[in-house]
N, C-alpha and C. Protein backbone atom coordinates (compact mmCIF):
# COMPACT_ATOMS: atom_id res chain seq x y z
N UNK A 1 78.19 112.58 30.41
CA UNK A 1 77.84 113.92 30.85
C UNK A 1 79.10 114.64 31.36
N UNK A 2 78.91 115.97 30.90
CA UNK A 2 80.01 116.71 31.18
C UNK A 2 80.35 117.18 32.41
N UNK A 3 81.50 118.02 33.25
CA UNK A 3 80.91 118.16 34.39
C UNK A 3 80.55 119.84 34.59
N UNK A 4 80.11 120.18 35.34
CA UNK A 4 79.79 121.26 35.34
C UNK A 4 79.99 122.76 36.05
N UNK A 5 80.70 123.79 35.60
CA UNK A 5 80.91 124.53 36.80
C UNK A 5 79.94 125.80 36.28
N UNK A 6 80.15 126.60 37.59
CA UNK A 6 79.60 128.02 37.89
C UNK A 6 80.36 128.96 38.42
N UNK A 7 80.55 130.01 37.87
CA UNK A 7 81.71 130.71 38.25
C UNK A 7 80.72 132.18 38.87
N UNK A 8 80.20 132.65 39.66
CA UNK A 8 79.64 133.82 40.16
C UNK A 8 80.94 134.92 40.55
N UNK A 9 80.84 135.87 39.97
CA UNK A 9 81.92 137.19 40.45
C UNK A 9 81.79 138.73 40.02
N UNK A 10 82.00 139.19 40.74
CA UNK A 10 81.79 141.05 40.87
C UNK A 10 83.19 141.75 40.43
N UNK A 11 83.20 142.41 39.80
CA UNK A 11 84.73 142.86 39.52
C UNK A 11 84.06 144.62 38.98
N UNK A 12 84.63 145.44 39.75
CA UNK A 12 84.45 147.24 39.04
C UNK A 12 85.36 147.41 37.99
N UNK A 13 86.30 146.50 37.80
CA UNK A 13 87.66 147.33 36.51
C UNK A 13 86.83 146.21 35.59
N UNK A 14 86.67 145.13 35.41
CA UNK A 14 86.57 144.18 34.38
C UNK A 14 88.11 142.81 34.70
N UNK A 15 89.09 143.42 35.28
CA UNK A 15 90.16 142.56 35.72
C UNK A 15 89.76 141.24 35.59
N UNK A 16 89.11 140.98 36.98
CA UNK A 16 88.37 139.84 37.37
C UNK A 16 88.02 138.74 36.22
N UNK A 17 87.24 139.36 35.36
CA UNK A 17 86.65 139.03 34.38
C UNK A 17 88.21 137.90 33.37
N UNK A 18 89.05 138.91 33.22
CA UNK A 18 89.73 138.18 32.38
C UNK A 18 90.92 137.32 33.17
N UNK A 19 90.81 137.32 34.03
CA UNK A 19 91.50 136.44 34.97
C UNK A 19 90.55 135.14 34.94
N UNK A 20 89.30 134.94 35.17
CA UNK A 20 88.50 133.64 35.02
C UNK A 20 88.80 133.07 33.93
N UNK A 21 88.69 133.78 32.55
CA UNK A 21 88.61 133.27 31.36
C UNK A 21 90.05 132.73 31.61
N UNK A 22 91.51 133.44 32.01
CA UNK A 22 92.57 132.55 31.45
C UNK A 22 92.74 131.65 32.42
N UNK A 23 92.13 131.27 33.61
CA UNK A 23 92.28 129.95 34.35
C UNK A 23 91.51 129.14 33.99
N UNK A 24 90.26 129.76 33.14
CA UNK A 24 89.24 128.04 33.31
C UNK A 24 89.59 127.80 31.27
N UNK A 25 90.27 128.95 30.67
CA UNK A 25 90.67 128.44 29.67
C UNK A 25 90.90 126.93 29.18
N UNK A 26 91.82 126.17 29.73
CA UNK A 26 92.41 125.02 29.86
C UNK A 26 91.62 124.09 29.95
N UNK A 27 90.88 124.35 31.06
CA UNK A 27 89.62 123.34 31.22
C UNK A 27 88.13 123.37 31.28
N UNK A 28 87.96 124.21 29.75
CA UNK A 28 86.76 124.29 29.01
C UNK A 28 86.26 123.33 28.02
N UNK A 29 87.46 122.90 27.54
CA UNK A 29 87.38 121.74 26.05
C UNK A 29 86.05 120.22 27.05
N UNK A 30 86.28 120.28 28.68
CA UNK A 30 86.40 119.06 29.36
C UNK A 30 84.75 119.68 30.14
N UNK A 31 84.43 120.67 30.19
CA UNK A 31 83.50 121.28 30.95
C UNK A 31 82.13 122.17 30.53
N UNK A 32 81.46 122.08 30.89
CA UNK A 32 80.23 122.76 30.71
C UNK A 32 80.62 123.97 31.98
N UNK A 33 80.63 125.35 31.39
CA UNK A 33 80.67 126.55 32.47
C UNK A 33 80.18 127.60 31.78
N UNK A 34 79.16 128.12 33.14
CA UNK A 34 79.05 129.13 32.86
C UNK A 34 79.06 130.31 34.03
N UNK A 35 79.40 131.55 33.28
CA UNK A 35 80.27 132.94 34.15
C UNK A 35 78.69 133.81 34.30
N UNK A 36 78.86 133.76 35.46
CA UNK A 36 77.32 134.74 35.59
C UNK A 36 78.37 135.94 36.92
N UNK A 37 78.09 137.52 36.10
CA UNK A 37 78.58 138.81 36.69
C UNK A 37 77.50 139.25 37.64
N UNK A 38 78.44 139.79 39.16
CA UNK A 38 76.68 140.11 39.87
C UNK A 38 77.00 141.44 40.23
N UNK A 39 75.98 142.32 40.00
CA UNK A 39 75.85 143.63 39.67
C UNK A 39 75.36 144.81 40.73
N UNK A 40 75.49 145.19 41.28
CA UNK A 40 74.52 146.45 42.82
C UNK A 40 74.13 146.89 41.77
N UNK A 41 72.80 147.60 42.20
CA UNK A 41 71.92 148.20 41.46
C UNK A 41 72.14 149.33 41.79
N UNK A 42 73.02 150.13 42.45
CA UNK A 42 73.91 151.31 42.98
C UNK A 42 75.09 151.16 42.34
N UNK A 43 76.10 151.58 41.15
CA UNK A 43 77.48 151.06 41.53
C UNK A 43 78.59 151.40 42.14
N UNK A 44 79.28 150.81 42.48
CA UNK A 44 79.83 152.01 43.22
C UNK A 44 81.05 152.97 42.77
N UNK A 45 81.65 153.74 43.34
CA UNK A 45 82.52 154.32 42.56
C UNK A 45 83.76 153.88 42.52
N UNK A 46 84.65 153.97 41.44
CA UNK A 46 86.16 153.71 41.36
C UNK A 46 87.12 154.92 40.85
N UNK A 47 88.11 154.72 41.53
CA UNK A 47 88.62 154.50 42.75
C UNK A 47 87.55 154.72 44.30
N UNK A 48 87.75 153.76 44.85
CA UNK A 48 87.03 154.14 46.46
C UNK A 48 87.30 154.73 47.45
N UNK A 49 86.91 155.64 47.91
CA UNK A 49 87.58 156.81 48.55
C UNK A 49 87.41 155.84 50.17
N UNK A 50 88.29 156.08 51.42
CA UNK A 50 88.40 155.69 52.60
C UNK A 50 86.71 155.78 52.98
N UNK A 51 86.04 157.14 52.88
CA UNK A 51 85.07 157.25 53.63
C UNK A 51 83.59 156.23 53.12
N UNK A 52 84.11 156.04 51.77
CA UNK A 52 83.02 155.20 51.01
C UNK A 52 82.98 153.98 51.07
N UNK A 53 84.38 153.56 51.62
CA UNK A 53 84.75 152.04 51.59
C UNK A 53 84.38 152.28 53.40
């Protein structure tokens, strides 16, 4: 059995996103993973203004 990860993460640009893929790149051949994105049902805006943040 393989071992297993979970990667949970929020990212507004998408950045995030491709930063996971090139670290767990390497050690996918060896792993069962999966990337679950978590979402506000509001989103918020980007750039974030002082008063919003």
């Amino acid at each position: 059995m393989r071992p297993r990860i979970l990667i949970i993460y929020y990212s507004q640009t998408g950045q995030l996103k491709k930063i996971i893929d090139q670290l767990l790149s390497p050690i996918a051949q060896y792993c069962e993973i999966e990337v679950a994105e978590v979402k506000p049902k509001k989103p918020f805006p980007f750039p974030w203004t002082s008063e919003v943040f």
